[in-house]
N, C-alpha and C. Protein backbone atom coordinates (compact mmCIF):
# COMPACT_ATOMS: atom_id res chain seq x y z
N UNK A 1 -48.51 38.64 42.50
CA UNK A 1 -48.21 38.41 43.89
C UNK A 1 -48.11 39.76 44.60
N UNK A 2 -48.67 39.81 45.71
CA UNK A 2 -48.67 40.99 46.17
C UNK A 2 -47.40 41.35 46.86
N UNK A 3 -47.19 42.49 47.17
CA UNK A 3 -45.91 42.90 47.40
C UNK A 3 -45.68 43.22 49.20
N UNK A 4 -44.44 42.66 49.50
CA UNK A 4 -44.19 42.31 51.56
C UNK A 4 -43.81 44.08 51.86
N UNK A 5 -45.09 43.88 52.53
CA UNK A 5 -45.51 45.57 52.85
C UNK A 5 -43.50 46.20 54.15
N UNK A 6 -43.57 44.74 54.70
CA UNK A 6 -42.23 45.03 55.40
C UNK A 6 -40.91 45.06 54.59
N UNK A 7 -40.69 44.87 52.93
CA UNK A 7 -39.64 45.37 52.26
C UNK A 7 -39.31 45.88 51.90
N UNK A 8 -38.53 47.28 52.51
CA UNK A 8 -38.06 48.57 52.08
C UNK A 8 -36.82 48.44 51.10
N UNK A 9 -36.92 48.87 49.90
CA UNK A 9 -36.00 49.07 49.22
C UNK A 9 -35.27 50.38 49.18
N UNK A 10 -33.98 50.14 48.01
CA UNK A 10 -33.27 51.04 48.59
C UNK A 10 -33.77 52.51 47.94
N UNK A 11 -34.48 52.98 47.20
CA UNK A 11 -35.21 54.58 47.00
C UNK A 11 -35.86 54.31 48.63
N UNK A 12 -36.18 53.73 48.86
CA UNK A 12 -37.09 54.45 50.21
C UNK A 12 -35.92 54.58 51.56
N UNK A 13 -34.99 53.74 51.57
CA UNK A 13 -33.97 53.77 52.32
C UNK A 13 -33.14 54.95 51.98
N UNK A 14 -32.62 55.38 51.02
CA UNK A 14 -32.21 56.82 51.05
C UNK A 14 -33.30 58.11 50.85
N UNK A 15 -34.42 57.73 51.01
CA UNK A 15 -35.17 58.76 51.56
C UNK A 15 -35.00 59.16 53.35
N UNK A 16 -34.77 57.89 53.87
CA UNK A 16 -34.88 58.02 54.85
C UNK A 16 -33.22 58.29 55.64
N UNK A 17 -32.43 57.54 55.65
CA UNK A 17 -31.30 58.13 55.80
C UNK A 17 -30.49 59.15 55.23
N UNK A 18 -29.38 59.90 55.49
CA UNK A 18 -28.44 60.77 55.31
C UNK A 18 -27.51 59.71 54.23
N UNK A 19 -26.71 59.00 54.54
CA UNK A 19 -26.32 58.53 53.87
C UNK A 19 -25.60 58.34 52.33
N UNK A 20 -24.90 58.36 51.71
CA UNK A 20 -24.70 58.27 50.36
C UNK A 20 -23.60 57.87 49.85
N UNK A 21 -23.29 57.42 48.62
CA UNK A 21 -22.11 56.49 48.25
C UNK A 21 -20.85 57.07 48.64
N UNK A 22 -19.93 56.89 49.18
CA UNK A 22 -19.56 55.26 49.24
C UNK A 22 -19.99 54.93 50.69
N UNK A 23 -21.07 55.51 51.72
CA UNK A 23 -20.98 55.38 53.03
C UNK A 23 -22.77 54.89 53.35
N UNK A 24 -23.38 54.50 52.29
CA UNK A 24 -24.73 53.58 52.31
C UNK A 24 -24.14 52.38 52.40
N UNK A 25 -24.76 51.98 53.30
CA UNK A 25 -24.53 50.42 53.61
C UNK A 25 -24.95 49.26 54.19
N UNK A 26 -26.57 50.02 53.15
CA UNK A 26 -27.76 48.90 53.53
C UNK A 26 -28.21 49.10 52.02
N UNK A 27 -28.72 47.85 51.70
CA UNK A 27 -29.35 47.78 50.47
C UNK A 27 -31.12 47.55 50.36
N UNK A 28 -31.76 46.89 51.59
CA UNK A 28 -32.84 46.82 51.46
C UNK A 28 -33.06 46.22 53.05
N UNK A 29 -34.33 46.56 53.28
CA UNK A 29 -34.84 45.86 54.67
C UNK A 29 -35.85 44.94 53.92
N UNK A 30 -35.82 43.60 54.83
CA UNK A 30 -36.38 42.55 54.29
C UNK A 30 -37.47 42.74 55.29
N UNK A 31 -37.71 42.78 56.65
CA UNK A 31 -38.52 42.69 57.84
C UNK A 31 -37.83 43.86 58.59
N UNK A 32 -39.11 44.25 59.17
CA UNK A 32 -38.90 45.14 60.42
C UNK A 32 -40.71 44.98 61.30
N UNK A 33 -40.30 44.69 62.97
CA UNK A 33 -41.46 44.36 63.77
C UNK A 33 -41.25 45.70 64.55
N UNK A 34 -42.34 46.36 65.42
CA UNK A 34 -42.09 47.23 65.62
C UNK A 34 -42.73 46.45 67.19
N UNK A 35 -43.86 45.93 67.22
CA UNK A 35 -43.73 44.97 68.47
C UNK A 35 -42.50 44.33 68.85
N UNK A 36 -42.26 43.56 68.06
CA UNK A 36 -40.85 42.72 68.66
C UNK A 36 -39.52 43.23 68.73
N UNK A 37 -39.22 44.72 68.19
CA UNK A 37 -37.93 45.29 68.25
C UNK A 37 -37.26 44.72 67.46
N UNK A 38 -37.85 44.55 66.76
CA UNK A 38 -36.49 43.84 65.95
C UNK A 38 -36.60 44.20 63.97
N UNK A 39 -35.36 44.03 63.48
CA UNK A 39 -35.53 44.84 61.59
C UNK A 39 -34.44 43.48 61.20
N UNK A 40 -34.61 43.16 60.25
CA UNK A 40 -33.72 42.56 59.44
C UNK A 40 -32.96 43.43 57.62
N UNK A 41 -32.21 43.60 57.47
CA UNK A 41 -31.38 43.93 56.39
C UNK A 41 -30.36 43.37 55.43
N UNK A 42 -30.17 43.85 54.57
CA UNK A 42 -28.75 43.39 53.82
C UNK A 42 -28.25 44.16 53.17
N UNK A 43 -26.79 44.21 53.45
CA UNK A 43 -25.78 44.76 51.99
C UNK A 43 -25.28 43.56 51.07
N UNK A 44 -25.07 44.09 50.03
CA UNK A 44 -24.63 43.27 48.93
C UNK A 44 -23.34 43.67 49.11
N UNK A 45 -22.20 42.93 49.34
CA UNK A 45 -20.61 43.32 49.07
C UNK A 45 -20.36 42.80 47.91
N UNK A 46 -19.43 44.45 47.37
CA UNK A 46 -18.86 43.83 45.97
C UNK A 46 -17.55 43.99 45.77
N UNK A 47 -16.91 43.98 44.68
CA UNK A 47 -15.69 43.99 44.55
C UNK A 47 -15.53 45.56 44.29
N UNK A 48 -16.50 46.33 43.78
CA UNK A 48 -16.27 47.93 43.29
C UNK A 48 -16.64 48.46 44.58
N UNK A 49 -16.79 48.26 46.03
CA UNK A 49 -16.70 49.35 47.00
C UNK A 49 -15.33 49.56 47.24
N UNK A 50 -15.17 51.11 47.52
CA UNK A 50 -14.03 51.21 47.49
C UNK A 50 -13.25 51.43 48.32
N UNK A 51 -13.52 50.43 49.73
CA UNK A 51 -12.68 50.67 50.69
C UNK A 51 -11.49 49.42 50.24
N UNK A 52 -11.82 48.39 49.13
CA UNK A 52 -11.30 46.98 48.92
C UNK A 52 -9.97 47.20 48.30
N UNK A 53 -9.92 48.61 47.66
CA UNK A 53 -8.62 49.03 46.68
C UNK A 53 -7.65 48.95 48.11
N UNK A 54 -7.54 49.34 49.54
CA UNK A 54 -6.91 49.69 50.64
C UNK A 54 -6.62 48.44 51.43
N UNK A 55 -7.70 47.76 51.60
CA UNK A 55 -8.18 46.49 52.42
C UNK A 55 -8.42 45.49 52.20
N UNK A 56 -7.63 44.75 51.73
CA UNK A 56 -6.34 44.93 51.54
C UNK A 56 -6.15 44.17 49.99
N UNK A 57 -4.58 44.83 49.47
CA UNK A 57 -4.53 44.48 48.02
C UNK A 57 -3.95 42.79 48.23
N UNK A 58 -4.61 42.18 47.39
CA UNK A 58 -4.70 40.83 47.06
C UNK A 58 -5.86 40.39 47.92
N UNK A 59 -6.04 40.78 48.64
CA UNK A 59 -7.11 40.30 49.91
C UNK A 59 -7.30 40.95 50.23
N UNK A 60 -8.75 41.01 49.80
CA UNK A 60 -9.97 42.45 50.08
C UNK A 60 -10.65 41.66 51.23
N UNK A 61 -10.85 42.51 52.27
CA UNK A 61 -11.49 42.37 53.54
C UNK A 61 -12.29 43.22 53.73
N UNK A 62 -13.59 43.02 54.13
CA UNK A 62 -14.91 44.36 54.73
C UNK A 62 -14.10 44.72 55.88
N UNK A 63 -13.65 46.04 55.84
CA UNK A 63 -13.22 46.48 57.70
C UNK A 63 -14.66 46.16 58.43
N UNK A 64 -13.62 46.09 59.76
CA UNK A 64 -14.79 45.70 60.85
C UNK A 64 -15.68 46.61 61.23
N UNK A 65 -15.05 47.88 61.04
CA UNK A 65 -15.63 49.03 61.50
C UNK A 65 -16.90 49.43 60.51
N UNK A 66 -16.75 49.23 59.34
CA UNK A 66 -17.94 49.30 58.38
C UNK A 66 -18.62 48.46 58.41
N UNK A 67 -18.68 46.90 59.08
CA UNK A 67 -19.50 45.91 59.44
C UNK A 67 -20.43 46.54 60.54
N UNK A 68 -19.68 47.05 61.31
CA UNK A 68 -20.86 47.89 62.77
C UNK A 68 -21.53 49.05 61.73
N UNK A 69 -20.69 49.62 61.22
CA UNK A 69 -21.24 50.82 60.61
C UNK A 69 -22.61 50.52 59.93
N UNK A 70 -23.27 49.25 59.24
CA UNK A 70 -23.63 48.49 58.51
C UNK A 70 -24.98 48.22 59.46
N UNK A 71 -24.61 47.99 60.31
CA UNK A 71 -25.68 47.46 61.54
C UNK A 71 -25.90 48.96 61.93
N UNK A 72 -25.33 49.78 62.87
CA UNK A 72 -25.87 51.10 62.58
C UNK A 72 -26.70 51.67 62.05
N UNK A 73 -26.46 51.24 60.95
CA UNK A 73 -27.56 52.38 60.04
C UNK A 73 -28.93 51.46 59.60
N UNK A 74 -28.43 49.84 59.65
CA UNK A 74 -30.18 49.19 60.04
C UNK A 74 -30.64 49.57 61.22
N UNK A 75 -30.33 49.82 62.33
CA UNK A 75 -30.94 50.32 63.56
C UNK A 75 -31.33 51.75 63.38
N UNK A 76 -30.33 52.68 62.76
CA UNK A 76 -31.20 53.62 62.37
C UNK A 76 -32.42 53.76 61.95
N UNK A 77 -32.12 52.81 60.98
CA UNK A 77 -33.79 52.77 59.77
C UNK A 77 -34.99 52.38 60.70
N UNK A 78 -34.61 51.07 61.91
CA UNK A 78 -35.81 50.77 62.64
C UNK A 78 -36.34 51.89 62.98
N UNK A 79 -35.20 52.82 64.04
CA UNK A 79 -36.11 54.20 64.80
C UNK A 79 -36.88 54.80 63.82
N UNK A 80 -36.18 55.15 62.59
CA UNK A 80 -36.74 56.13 61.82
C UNK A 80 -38.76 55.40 61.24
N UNK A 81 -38.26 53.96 60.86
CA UNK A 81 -39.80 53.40 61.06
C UNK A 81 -40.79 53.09 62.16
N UNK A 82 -39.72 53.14 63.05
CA UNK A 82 -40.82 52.86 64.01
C UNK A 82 -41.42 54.21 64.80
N UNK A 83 -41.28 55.40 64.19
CA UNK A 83 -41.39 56.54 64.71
C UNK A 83 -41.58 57.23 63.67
N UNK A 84 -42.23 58.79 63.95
CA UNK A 84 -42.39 60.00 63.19
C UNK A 84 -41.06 60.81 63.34
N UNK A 85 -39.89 61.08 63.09
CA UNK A 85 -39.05 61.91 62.76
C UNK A 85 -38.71 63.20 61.74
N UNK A 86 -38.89 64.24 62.41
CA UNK A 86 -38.53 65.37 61.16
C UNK A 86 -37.36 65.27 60.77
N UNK A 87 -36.68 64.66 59.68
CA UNK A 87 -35.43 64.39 59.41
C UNK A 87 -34.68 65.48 58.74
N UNK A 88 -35.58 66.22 58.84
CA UNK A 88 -34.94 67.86 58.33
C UNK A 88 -33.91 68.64 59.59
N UNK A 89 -34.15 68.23 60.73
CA UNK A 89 -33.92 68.59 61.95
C UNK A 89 -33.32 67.79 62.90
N UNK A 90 -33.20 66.27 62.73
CA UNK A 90 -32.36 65.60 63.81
C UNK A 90 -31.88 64.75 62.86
N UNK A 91 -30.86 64.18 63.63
CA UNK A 91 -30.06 63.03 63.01
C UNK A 91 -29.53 62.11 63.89
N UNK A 92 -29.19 60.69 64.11
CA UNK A 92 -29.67 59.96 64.18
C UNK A 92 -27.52 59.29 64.60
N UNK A 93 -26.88 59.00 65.56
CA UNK A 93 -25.67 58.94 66.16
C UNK A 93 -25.21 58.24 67.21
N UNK A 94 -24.15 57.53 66.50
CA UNK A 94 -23.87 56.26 67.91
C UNK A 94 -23.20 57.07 68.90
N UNK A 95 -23.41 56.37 70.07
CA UNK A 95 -23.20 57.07 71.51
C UNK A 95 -21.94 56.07 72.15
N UNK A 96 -22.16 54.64 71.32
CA UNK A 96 -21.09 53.52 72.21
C UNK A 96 -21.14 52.31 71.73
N UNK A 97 -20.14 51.51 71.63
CA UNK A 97 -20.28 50.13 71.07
C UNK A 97 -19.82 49.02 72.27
N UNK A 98 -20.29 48.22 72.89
CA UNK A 98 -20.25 47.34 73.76
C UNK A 98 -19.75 45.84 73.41
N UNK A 99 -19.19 45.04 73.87
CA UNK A 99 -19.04 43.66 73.62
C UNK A 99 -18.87 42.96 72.39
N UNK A 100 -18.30 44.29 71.21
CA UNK A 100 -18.14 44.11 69.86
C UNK A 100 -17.26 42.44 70.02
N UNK A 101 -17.47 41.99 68.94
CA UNK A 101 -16.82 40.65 68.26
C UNK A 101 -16.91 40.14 66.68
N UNK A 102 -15.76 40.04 66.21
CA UNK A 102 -15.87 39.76 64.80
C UNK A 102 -15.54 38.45 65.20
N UNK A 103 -15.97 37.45 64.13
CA UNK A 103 -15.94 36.09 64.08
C UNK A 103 -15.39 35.64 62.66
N UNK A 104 -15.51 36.25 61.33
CA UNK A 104 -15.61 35.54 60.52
C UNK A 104 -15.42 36.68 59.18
N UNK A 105 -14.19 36.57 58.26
CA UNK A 105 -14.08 38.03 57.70
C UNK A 105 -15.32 37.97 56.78
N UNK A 106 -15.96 38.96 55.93
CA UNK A 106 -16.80 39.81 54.84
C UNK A 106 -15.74 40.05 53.72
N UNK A 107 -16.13 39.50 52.86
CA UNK A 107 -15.17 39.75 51.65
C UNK A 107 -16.36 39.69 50.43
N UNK A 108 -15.78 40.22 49.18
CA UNK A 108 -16.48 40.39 47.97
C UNK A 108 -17.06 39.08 47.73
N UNK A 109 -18.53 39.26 46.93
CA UNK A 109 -19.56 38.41 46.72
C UNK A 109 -21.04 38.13 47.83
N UNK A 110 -19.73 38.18 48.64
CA UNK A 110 -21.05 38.33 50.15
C UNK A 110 -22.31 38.90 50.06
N UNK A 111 -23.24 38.40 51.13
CA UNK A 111 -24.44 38.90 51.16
C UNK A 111 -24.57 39.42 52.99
N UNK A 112 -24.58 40.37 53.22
CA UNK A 112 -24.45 40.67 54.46
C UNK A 112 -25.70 41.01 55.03
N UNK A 113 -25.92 39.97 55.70
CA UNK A 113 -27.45 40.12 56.82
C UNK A 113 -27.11 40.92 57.94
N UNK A 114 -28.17 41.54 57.95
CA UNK A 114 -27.86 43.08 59.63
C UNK A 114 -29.00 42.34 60.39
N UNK A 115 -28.76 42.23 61.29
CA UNK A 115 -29.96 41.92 62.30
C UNK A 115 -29.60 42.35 63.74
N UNK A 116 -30.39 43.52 64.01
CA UNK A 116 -30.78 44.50 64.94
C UNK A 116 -32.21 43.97 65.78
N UNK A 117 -31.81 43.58 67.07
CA UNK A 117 -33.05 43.21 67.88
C UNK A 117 -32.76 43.58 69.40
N UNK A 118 -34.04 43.64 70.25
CA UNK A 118 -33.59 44.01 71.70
C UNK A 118 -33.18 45.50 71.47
N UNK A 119 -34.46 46.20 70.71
CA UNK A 119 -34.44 48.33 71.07
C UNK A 119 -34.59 48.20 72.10
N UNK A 120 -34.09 48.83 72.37
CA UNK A 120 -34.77 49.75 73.92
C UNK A 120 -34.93 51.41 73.95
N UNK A 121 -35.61 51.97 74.13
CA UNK A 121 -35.24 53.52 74.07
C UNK A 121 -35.78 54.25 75.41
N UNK A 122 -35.10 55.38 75.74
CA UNK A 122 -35.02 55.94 77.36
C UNK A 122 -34.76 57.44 76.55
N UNK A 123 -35.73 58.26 76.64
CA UNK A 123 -35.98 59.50 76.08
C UNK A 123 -35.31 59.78 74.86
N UNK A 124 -34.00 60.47 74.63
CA UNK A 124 -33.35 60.23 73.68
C UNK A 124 -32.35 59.50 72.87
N UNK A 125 -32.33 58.29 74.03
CA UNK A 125 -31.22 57.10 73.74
C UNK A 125 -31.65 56.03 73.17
N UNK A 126 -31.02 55.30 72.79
CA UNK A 126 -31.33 54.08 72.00
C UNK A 126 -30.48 52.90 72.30
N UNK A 127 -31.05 52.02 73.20
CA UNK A 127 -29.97 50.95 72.57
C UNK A 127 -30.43 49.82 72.05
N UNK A 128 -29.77 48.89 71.69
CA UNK A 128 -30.03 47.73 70.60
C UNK A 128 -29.00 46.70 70.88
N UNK A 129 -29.12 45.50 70.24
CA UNK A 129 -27.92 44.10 69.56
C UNK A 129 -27.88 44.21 69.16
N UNK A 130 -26.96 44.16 67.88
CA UNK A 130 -26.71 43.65 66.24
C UNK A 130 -25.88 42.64 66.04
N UNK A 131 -26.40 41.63 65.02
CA UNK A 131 -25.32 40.65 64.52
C UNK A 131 -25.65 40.44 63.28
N UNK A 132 -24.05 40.51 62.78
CA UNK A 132 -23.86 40.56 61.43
C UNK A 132 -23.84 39.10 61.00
N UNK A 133 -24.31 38.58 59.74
CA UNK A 133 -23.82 37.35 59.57
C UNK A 133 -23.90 37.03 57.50
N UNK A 134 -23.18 36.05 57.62
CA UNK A 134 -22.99 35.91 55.97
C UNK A 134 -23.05 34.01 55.92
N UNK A 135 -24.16 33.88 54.78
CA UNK A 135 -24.22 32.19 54.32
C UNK A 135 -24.81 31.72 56.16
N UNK A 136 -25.64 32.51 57.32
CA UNK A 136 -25.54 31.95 58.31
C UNK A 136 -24.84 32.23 59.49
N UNK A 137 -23.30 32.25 58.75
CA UNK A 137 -22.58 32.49 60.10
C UNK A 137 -22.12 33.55 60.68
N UNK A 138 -21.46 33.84 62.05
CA UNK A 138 -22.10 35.42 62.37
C UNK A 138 -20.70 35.98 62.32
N UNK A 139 -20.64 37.17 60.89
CA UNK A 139 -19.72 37.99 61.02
C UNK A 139 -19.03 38.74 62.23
N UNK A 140 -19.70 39.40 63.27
CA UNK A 140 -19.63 40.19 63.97
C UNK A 140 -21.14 40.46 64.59
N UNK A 141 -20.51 40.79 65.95
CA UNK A 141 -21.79 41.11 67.03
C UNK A 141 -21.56 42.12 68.28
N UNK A 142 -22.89 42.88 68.47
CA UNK A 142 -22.30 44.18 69.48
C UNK A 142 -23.77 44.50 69.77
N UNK A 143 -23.22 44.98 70.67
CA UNK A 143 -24.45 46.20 71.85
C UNK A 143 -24.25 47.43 71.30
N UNK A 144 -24.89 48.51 70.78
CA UNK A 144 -25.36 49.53 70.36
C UNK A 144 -25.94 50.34 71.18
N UNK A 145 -25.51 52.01 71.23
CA UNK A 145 -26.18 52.89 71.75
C UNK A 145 -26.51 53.81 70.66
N UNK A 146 -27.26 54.91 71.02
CA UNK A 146 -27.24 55.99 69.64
C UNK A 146 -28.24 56.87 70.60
N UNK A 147 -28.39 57.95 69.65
CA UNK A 147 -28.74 59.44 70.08
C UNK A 147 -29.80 59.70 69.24
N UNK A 148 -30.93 60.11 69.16
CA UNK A 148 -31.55 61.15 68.29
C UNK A 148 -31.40 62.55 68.66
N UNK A 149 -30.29 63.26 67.88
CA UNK A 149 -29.97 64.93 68.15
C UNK A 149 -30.54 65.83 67.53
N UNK A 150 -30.71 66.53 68.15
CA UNK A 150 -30.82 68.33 66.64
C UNK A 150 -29.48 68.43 66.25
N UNK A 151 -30.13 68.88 64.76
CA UNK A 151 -28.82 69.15 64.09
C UNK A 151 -28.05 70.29 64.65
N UNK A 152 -29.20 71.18 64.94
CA UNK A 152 -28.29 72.48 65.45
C UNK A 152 -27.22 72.90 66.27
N UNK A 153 -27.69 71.62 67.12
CA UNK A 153 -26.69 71.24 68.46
C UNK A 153 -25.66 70.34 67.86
N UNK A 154 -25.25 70.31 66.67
CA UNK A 154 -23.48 69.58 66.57
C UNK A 154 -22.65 70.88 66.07
């Protein structure tokens, strides 16, 4: 069977992002349209990430903030595919989070779908939707901005 030219796994995903344990938090892109603006993703939540030892003991919860963080860095990956980037030289930074909403906690076993649609980009800005969702239903959802910077300039 031939292999879905749109499924980036994760060696090619940390080629392309900065990223690295414990703060990767995409495991593979399933789809990405570069007409339609839109990427699909997933993390696998487990019981060994180790924000779960904190969050909380007896009841491990995904913080919310690593749920956006999560969507983030699938919207990253779109720009970075849907574009030529010297990634030696810029990097890739949220600017603002809009109309955030969690709905539904992320806990161990989960399968966390990222779905990033509605880019828009205006010279060096970016914005986007994301909604998170697990088994279907939608973890969390937000409006996204971000930056492509030189590094030199942080």
């Amino acid at each position: 069977m031939p292999k879905n030219p749109d499924l980036i796994d994760i060696r090619r995903i940390m080629d392309m992002l900065p990223h690295r344990y414990p703060f990767l938090l995409v495991d593979r892109v399933l789809q990405w349209d570069n007409e339609q603006r839109t990427i699909t993703a997933y993390k696998n939540v487990t019981m060994n990430e180790p924000f779960f030892q904190g969050h909380f003991p007896g009841m491990p919860l995904m913080p919310g903030v690593l749920i956006l963080e999560a969507l983030a860095q699938a919207a990253g990956l779109f720009v970075l595919l849907s574009q030529e980037v010297d990634l030696n030289s810029k990097i890739f930074l949220f600017t603002g989070m809009d109309r955030v909403k969690f709905r539904r906690p992320v806990v161990p076993g989960d399968q966390l779908f990222l779905h990033i649609s509605d880019v828009r980009r205006k010279m060096n800005l970016w914005k986007m939707a994301g909604v998170a969702k697990v088994d279907g239903e939608t973890a969390a959802t937000g409006e996204f901005s971000a930056a492509m910077v030189n590094k030199e300039n942080l």
